[in-house]
N, C-alpha and C. Protein backbone atom coordinates (compact mmCIF):
# COMPACT_ATOMS: atom_id res chain seq x y z
N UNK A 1 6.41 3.39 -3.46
CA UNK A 1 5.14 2.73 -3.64
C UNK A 1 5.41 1.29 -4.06
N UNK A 2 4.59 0.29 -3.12
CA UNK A 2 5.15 -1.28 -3.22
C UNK A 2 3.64 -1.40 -3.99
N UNK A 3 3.07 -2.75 -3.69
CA UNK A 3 2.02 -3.44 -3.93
C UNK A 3 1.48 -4.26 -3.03
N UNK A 4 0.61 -5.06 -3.29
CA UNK A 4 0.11 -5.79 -2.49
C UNK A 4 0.49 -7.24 -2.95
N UNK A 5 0.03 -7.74 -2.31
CA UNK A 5 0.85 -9.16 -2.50
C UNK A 5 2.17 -9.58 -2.73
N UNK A 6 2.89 -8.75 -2.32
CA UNK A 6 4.14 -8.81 -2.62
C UNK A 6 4.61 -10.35 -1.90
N UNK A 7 4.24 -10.06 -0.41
CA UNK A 7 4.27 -11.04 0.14
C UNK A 7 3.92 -12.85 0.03
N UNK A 8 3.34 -12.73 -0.92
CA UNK A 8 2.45 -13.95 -1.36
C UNK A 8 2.50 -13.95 -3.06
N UNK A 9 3.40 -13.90 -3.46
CA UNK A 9 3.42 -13.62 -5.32
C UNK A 9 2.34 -14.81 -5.91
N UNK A 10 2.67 -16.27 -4.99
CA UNK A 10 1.90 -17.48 -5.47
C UNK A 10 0.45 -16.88 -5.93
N UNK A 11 -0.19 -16.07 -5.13
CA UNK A 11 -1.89 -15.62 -5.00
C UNK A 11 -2.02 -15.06 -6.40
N UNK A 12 -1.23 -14.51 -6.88
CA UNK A 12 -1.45 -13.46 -7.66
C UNK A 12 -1.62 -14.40 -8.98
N UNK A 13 -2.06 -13.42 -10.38
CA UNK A 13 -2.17 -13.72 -11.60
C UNK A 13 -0.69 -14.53 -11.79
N UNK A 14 -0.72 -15.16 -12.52
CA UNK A 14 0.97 -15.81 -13.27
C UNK A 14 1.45 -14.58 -13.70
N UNK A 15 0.77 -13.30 -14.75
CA UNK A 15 1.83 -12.27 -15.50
C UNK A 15 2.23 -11.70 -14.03
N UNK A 16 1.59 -11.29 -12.81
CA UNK A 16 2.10 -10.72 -12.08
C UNK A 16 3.31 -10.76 -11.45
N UNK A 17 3.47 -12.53 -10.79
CA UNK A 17 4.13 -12.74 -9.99
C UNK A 17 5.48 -12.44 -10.20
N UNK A 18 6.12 -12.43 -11.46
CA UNK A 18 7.56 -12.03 -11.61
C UNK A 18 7.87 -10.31 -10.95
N UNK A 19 7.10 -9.38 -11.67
CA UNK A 19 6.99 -8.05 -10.93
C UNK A 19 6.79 -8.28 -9.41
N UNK A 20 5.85 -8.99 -8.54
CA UNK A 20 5.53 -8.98 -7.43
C UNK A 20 6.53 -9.30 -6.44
N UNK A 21 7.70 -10.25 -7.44
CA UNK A 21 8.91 -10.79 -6.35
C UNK A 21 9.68 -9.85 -6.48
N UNK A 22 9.86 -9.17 -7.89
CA UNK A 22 11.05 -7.93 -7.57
C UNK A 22 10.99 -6.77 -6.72
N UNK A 23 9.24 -6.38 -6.48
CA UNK A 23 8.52 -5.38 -5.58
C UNK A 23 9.25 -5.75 -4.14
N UNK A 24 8.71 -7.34 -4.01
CA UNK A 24 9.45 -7.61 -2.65
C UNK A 24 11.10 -7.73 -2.41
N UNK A 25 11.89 -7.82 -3.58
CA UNK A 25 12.84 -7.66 -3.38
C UNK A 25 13.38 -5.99 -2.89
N UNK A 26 12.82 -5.13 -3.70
CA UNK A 26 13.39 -3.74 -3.36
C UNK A 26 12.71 -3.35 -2.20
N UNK A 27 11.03 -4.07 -1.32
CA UNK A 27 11.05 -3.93 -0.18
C UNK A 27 12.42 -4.10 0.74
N UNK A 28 12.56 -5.52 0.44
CA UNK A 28 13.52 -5.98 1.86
C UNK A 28 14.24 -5.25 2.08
N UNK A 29 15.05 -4.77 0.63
CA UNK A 29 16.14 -3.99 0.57
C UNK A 29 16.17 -2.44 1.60
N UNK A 30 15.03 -1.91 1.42
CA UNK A 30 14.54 -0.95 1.83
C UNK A 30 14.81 -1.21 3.25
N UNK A 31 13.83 -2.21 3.68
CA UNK A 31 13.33 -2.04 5.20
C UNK A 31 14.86 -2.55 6.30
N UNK A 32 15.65 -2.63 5.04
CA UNK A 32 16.97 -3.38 5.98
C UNK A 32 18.01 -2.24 5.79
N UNK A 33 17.73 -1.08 5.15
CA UNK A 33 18.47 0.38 4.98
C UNK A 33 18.45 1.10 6.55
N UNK A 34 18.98 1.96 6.66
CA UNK A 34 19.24 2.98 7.31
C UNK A 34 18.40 4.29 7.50
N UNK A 35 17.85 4.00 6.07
CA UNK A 35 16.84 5.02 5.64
C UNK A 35 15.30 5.41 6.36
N UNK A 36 14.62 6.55 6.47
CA UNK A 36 12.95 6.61 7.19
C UNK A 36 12.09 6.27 6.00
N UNK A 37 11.88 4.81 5.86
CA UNK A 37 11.20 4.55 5.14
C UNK A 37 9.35 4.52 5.10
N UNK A 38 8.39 4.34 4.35
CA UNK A 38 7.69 4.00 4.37
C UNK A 38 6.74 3.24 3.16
N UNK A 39 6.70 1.95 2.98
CA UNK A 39 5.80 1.15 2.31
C UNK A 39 4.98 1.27 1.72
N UNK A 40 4.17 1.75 1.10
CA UNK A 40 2.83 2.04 0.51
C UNK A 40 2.47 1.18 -0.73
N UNK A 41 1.52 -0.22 -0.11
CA UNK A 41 1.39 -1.10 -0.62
C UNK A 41 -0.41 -0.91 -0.98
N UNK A 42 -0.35 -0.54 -2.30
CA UNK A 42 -2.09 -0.10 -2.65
C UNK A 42 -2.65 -1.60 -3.19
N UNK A 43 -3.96 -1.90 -3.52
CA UNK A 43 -4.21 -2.48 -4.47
C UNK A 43 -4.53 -1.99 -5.45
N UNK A 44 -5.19 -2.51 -6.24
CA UNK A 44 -5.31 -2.65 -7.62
C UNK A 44 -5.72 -1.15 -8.09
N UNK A 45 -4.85 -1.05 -8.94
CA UNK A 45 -5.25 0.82 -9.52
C UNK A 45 -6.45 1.07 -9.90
N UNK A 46 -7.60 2.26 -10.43
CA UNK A 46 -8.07 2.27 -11.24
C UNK A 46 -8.32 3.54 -11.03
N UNK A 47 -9.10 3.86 -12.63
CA UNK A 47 -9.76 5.29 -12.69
C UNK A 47 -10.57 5.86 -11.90
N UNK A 48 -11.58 5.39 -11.39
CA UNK A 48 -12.59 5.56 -11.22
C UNK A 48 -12.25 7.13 -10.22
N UNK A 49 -13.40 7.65 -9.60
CA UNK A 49 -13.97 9.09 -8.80
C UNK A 49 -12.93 8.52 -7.33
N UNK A 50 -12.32 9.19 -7.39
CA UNK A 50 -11.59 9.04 -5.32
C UNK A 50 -12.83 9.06 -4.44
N UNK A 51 -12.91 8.76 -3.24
CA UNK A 51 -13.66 8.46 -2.48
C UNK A 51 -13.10 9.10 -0.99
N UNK A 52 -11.56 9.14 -1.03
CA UNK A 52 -11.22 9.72 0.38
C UNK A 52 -11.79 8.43 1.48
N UNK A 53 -11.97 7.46 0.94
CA UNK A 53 -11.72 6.65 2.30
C UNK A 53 -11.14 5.63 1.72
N UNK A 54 -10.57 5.20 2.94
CA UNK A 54 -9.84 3.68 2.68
C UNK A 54 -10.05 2.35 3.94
N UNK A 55 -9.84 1.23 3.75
CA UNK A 55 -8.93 -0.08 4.75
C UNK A 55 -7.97 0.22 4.40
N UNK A 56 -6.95 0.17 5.62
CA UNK A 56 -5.45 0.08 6.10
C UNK A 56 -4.54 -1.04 6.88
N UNK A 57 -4.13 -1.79 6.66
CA UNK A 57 -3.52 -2.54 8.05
C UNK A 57 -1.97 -2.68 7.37
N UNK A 58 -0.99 -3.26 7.69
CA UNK A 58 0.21 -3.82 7.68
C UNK A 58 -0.45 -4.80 6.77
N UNK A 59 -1.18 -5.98 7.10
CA UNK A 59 -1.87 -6.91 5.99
C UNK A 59 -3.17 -6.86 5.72
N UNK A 60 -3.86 -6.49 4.74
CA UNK A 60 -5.11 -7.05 4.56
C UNK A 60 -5.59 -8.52 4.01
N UNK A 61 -6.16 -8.65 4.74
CA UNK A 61 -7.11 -10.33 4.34
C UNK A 61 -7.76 -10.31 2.96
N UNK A 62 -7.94 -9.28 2.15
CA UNK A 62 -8.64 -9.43 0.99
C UNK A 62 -7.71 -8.12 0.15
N UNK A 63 -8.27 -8.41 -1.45
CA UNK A 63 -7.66 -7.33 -2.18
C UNK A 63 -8.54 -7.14 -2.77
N UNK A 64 -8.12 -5.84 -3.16
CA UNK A 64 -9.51 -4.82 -3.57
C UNK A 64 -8.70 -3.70 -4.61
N UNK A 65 -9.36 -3.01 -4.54
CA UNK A 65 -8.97 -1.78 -6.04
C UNK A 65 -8.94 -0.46 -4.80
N UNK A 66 -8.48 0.68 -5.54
CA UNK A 66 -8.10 1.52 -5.02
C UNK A 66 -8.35 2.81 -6.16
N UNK A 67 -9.08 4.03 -6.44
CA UNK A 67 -8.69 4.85 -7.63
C UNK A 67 -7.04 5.30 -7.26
N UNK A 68 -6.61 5.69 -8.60
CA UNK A 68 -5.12 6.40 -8.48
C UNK A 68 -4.71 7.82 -7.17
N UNK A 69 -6.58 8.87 -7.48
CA UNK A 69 -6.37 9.77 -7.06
C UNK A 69 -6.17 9.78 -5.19
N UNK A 70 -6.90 8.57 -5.14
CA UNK A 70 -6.99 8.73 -3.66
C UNK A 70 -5.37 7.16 -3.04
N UNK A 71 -4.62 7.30 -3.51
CA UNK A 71 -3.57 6.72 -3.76
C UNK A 71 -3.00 8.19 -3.18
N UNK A 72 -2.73 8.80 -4.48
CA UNK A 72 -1.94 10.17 -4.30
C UNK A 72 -2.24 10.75 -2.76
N UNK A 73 -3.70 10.89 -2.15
CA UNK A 73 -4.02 11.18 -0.84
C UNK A 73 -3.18 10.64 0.25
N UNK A 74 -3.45 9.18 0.25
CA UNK A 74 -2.63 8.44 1.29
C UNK A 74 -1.49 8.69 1.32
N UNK A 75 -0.62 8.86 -0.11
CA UNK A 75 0.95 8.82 0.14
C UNK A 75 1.48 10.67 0.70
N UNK A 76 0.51 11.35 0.22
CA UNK A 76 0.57 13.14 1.12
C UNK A 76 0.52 12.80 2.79
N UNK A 77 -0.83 11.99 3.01
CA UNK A 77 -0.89 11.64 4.24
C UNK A 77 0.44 11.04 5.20
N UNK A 78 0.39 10.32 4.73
CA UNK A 78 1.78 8.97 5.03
C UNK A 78 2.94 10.22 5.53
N UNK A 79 3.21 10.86 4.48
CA UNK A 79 4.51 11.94 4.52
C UNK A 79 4.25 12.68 6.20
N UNK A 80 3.01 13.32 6.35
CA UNK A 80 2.86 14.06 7.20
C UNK A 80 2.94 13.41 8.35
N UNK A 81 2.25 12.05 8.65
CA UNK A 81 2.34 11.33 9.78
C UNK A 81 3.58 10.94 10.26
N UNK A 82 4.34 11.10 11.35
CA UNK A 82 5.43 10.63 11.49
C UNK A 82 5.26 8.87 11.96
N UNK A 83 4.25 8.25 12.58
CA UNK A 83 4.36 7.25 12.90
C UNK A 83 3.61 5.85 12.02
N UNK A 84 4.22 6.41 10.66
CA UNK A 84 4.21 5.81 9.38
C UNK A 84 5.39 5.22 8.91
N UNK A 85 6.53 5.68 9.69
CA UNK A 85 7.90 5.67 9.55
C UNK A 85 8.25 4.38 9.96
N UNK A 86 9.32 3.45 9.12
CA UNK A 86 9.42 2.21 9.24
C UNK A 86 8.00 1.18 9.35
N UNK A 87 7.45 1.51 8.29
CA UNK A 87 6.29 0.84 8.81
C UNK A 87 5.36 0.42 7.00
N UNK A 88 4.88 -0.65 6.39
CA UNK A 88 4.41 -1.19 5.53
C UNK A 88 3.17 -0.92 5.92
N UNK A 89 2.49 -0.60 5.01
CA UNK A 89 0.89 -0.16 4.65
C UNK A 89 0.27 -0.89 3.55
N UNK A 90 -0.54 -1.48 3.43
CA UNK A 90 -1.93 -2.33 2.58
C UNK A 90 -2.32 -1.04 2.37
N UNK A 91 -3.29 -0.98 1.63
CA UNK A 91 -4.94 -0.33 1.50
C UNK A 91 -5.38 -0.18 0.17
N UNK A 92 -6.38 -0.14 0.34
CA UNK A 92 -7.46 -1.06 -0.72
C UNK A 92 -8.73 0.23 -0.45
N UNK A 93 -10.07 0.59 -1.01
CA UNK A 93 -11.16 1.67 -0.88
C UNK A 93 -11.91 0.43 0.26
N UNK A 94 -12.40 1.72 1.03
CA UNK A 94 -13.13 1.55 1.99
C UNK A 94 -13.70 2.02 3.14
N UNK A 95 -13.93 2.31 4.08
CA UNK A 95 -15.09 3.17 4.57
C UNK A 95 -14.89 4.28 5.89
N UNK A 96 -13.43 3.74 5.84
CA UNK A 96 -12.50 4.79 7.06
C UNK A 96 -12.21 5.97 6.48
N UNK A 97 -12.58 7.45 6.67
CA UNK A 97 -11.39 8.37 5.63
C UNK A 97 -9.93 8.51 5.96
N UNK A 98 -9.53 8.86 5.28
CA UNK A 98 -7.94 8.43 4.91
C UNK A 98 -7.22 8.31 6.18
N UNK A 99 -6.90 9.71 6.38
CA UNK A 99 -6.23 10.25 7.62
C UNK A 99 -6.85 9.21 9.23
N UNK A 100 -8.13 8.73 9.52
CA UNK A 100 -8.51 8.18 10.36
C UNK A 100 -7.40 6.23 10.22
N UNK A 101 -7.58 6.11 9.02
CA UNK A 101 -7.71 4.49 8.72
C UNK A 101 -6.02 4.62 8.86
N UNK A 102 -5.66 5.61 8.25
CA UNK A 102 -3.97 5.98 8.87
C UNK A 102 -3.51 5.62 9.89
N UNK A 103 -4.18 6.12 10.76
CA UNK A 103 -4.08 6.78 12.53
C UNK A 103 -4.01 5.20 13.25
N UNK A 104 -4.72 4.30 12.57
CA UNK A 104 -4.86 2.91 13.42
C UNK A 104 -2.89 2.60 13.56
């Protein structure tokens, strides 16, 4: 499990950005392994009720919050999909359910 903005640390809060470059450091590391990796770059945690839907892309244009529980969903999902493999994921709550916003 990465983050978002990894890519862009500048965007982020100042406390963030030090965490955000090391996130992207153990990306690269990753995506330049040998290994079947997969990315799972959420935004912003929170408590709140899961919702079972999400936005998905490789990048999203905006950041958004995410509850924890429906976090846990995507990354069950992710496992099952094989064509998740080598492949970086965003997602943020929003109006696709999981498994669909996956599938793109």
């Amino acid at each position: 499990v990465s983050a978002m903005r990894t890519r862009q640390p500048e965007q982020a809060p100042e406390t963030l950005r030090h965490y955000l470059r090391c996130k992207a450091q153990a990306d690269e590391y990753l995506q330049k392994s040998s290994l079947q990796w997969t990315i799972a770059a959420p935004g912003r945690l929170n408590n709140d009720t899961p919702c079972g839907t999400i936005q998905a892309a490789e990048t999203l244009a905006e950041v958004g919050e995410i509850p924890r529980a429906d976090v846990a969903h995507v990354l069950a999902e992710m496992l099952a999909l094989d064509h998740t493999i080598r492949r970086r994921i965003e997602f943020i709550t929003g109006d696709t359910p999981i498994r669909d916003a996956l599938q793109k």
